[in-house]
Structure formats: structure tokens, C-alpha cells
PDB file of N, CA and C in Angstrom:
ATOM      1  N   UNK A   1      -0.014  43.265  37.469  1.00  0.00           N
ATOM      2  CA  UNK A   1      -1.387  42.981  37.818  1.00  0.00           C
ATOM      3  C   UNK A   1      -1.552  43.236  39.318  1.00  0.00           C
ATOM      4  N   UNK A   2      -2.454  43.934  39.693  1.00  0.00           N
ATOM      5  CA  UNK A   2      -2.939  43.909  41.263  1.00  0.00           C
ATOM      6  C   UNK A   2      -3.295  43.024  42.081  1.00  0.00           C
ATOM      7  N   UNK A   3      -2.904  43.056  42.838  1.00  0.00           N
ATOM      8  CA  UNK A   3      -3.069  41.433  43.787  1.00  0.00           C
ATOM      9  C   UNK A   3      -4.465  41.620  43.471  1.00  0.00           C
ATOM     10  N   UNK A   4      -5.812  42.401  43.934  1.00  0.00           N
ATOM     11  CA  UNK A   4      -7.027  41.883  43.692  1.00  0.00           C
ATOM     12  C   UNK A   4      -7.382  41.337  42.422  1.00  0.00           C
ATOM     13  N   UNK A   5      -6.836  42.256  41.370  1.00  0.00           N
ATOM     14  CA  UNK A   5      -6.837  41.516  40.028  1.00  0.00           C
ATOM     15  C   UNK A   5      -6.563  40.597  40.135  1.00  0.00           C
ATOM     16  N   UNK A   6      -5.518  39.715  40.445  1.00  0.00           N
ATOM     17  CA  UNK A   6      -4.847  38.628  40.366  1.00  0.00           C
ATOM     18  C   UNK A   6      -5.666  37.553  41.466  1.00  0.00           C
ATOM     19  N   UNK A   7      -6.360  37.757  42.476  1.00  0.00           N
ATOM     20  CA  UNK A   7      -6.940  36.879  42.996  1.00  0.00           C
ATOM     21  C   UNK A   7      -8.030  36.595  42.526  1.00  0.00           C
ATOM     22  N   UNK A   8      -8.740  37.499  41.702  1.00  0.00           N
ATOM     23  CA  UNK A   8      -9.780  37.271  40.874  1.00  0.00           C
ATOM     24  C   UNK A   8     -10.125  36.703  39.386  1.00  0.00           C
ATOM     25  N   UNK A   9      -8.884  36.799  39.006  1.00  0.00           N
ATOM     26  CA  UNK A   9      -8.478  35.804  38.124  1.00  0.00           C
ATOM     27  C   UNK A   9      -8.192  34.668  38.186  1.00  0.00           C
ATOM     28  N   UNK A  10      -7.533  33.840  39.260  1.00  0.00           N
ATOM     29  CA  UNK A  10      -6.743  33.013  39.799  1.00  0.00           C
ATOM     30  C   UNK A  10      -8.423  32.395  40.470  1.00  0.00           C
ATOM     31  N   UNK A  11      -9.661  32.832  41.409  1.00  0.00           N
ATOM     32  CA  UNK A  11     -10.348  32.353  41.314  1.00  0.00           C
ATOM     33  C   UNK A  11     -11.474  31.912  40.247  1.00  0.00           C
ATOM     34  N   UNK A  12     -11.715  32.981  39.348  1.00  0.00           N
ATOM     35  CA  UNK A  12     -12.169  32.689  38.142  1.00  0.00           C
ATOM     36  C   UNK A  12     -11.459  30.896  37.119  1.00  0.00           C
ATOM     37  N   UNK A  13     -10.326  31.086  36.786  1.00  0.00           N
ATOM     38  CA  UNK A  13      -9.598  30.076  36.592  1.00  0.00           C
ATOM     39  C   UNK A  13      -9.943  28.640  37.459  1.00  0.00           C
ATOM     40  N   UNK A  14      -9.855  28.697  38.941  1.00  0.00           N
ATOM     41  CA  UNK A  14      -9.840  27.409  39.611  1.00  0.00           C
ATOM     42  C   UNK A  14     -11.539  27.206  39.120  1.00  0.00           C
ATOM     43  N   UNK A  15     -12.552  28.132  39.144  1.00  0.00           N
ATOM     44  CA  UNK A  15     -13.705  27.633  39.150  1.00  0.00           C
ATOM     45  C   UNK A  15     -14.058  27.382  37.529  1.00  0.00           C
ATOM     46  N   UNK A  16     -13.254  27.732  36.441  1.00  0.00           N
ATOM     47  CA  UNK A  16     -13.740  27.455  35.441  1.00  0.00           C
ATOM     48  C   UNK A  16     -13.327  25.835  35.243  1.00  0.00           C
ATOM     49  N   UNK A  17     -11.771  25.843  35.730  1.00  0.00           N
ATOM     50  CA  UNK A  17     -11.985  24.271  35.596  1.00  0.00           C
ATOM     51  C   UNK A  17     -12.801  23.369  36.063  1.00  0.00           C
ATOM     52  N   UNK A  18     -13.015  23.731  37.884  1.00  0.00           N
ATOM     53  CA  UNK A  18     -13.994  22.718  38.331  1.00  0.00           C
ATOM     54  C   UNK A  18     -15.017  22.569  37.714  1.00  0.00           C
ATOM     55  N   UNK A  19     -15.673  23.604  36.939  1.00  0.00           N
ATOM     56  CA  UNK A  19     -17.513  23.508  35.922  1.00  0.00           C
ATOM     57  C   UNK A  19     -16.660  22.593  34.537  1.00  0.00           C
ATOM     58  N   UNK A  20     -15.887  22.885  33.976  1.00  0.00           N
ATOM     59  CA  UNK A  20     -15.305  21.978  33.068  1.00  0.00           C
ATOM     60  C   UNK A  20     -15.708  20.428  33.285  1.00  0.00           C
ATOM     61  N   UNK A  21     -14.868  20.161  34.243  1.00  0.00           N
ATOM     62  CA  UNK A  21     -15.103  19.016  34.676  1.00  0.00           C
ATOM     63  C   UNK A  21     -16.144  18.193  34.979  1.00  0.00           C
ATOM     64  N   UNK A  22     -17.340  19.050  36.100  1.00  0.00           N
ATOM     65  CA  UNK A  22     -18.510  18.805  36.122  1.00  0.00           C
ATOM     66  C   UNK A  22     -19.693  18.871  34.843  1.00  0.00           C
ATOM     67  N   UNK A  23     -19.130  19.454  33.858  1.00  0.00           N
ATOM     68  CA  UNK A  23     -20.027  19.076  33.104  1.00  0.00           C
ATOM     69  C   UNK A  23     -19.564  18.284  31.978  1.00  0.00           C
ATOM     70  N   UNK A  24     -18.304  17.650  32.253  1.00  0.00           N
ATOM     71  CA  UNK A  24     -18.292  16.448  31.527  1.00  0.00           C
ATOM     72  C   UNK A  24     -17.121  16.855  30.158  1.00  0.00           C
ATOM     73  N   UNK A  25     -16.939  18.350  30.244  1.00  0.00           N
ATOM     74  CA  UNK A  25     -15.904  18.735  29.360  1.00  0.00           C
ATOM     75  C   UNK A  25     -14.398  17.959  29.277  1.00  0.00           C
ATOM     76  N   UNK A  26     -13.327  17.540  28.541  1.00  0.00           N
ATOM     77  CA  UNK A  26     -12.530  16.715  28.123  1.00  0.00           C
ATOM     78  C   UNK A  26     -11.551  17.250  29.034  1.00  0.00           C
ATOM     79  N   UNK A  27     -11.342  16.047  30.115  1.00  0.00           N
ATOM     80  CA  UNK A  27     -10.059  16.671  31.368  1.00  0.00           C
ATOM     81  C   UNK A  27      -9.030  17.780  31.164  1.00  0.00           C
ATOM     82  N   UNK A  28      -8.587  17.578  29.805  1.00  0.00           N
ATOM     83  CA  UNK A  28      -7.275  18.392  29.630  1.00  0.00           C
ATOM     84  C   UNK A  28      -7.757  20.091  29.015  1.00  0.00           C
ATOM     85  N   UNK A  29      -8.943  20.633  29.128  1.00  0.00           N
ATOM     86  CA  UNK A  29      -9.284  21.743  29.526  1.00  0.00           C
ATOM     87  C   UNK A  29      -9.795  22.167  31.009  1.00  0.00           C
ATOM     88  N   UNK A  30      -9.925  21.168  31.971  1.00  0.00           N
ATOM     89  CA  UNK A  30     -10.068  21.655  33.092  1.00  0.00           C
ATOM     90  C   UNK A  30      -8.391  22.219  33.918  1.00  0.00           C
ATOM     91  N   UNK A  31      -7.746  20.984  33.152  1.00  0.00           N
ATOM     92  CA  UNK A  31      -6.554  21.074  33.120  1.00  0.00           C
ATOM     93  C   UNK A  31      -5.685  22.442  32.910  1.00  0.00           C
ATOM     94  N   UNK A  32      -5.902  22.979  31.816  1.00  0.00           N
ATOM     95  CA  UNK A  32      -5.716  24.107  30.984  1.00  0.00           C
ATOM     96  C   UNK A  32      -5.411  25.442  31.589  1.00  0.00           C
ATOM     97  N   UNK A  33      -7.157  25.026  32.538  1.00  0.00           N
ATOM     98  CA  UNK A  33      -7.441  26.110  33.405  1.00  0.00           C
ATOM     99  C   UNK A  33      -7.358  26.462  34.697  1.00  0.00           C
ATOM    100  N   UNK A  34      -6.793  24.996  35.534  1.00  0.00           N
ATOM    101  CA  UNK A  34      -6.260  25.049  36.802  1.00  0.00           C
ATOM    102  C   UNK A  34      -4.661  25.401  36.212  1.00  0.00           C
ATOM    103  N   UNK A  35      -3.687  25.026  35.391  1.00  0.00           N
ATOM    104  CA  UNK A  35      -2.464  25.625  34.981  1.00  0.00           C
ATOM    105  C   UNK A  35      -2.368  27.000  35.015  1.00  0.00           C
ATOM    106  N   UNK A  36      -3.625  27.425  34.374  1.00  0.00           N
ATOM    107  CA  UNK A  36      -3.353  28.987  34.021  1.00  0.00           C
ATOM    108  C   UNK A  36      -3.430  29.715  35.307  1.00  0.00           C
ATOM    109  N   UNK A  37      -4.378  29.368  36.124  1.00  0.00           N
ATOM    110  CA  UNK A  37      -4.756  29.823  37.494  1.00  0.00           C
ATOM    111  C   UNK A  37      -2.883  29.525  38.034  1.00  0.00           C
ATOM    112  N   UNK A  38      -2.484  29.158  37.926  1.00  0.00           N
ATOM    113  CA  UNK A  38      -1.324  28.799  38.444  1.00  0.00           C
ATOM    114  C   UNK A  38       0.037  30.056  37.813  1.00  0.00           C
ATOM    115  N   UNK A  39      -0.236  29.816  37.007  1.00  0.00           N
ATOM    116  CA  UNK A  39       0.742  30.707  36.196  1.00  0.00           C
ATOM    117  C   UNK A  39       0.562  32.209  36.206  1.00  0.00           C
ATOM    118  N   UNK A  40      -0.754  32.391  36.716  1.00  0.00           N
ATOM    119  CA  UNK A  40      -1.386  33.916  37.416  1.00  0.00           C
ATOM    120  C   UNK A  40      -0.800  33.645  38.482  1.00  0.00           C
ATOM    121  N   UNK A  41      -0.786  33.159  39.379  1.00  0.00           N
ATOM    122  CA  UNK A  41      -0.419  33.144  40.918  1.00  0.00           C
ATOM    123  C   UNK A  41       0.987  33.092  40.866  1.00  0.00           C
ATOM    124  N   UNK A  42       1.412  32.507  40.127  1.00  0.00           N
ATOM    125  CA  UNK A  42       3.684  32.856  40.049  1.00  0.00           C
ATOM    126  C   UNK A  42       3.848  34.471  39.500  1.00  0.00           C
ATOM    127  N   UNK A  43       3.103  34.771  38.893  1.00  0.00           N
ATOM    128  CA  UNK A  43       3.091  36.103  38.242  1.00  0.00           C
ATOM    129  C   UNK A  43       2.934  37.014  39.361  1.00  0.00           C
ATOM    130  N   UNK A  44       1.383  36.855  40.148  1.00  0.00           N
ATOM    131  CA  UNK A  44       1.427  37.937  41.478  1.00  0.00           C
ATOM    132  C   UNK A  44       2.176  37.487  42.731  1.00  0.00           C
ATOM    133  N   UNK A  45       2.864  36.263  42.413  1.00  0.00           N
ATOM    134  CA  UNK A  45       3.598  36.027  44.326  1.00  0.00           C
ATOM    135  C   UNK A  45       2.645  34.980  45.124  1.00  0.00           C
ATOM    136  N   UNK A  46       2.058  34.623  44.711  1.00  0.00           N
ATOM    137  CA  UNK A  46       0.589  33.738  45.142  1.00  0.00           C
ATOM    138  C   UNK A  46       1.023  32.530  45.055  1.00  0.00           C
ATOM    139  N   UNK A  47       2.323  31.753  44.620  1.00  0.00           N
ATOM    140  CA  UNK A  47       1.876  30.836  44.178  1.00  0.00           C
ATOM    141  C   UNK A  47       1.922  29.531  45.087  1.00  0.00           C
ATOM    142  N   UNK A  48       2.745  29.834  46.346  1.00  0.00           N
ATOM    143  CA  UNK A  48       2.969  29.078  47.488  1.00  0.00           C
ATOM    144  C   UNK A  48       1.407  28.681  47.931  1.00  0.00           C
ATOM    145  N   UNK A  49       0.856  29.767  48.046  1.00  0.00           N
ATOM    146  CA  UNK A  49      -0.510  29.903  48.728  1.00  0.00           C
ATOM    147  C   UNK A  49      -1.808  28.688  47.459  1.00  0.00           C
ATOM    148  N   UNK A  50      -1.192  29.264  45.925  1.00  0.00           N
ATOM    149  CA  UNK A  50      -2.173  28.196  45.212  1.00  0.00           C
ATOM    150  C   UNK A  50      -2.117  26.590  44.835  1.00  0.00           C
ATOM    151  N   UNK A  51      -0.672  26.698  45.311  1.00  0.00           N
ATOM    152  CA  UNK A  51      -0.429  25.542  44.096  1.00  0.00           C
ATOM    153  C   UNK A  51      -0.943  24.054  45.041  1.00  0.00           C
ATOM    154  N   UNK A  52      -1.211  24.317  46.572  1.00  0.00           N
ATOM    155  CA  UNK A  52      -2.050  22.905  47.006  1.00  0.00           C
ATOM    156  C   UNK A  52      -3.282  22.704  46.302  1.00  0.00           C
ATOM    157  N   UNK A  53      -3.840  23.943  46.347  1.00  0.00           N
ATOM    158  CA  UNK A  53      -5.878  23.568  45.564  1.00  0.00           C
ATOM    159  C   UNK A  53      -4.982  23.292  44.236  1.00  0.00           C
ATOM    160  N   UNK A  54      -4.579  23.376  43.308  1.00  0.00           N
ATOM    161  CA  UNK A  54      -4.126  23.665  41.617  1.00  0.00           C
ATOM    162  C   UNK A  54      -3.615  21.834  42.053  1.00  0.00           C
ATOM    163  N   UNK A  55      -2.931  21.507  42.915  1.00  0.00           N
ATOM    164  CA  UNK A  55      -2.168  20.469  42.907  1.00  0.00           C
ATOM    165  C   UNK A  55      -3.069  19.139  42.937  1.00  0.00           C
ATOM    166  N   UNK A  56      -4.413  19.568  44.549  1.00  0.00           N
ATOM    167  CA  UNK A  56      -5.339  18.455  44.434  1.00  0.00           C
ATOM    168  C   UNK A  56      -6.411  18.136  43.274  1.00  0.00           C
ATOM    169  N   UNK A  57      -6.423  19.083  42.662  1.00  0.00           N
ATOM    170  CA  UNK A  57      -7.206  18.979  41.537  1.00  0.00           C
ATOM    171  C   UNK A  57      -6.399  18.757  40.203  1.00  0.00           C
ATOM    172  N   UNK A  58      -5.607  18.769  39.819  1.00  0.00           N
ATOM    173  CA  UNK A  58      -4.981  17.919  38.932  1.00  0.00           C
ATOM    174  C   UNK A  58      -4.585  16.714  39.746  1.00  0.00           C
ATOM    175  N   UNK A  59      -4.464  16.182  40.450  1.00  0.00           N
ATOM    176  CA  UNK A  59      -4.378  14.811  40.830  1.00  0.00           C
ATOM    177  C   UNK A  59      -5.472  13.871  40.989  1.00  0.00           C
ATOM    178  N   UNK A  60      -6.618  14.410  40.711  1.00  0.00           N
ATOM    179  CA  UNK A  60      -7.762  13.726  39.998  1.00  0.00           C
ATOM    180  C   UNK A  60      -7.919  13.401  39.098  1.00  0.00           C
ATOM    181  N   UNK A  61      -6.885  14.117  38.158  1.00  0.00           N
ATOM    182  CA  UNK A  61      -7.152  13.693  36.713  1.00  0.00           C
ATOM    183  C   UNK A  61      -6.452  12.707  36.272  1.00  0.00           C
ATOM    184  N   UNK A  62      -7.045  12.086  35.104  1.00  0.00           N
ATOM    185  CA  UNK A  62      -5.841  10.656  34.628  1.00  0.00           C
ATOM    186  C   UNK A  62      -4.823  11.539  33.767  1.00  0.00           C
ATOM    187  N   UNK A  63      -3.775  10.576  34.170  1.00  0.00           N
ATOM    188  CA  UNK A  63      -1.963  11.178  33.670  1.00  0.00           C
ATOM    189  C   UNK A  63      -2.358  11.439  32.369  1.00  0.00           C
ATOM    190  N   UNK A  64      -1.274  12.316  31.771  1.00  0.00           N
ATOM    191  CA  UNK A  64      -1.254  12.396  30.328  1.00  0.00           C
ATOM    192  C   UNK A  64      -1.084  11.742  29.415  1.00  0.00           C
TER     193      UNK A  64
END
């Protein structure tokens, strides 16, 4: 994947969870989708750079 690909995915992902959330959708798909954003970013080399935003936003959520 191309790093632009991959940053555009990886933002797509962080923002689908945050609308998840905001509209009240069941935590563990916002969840879903800050993971995946994550698992794009180990894939392109990104992931040092994502995993603080991926990290503060699952730490909002209640544990599993």
C-alpha cells in the first residue's frame, strides 16, 4: 500500500470511529475501527506515529 494510500485510510478509520461514537453507535465498533486504523499503520510503518491518537481514544472506552 502507498504511504498516501495508507494515510488515507488510517484517517478514514480514526474518523469513522470518532462518528461511531458520536452518534451513539455500540463502543466496540468505534473500537473496531480505531484497531483497524492501527493495523493499517503497522502495515505502512506508521505505527509509532499512530498508536498515541488510536491509544487516547480507546482509553475512553469502558474495558471489555
Amino acid at each position: 500500500m502507498k504511504s498516501e494510500d495508507a494515510h488515507a485510510r488510517i484517517q478514514k478509520l480514526i474518523l469513522t470511529g470518532d462518528n461511531r461514537l458520536k452518534q451513539g453507535v455500540d463502543p466496540e465498533k468505534a473500537r473496531e475501527s480505531w484497531e483497524q486504523a492501527l493495523a493499517v499503520a503497522r502495515e505502512a510503518g506508521l505505527e509509532e506515529t499512530i498508536r498515541p491518537l488510536v491509544e487516547i481514544r480507546l482509553a475512553d472506552l469502558p474495558p471489555r
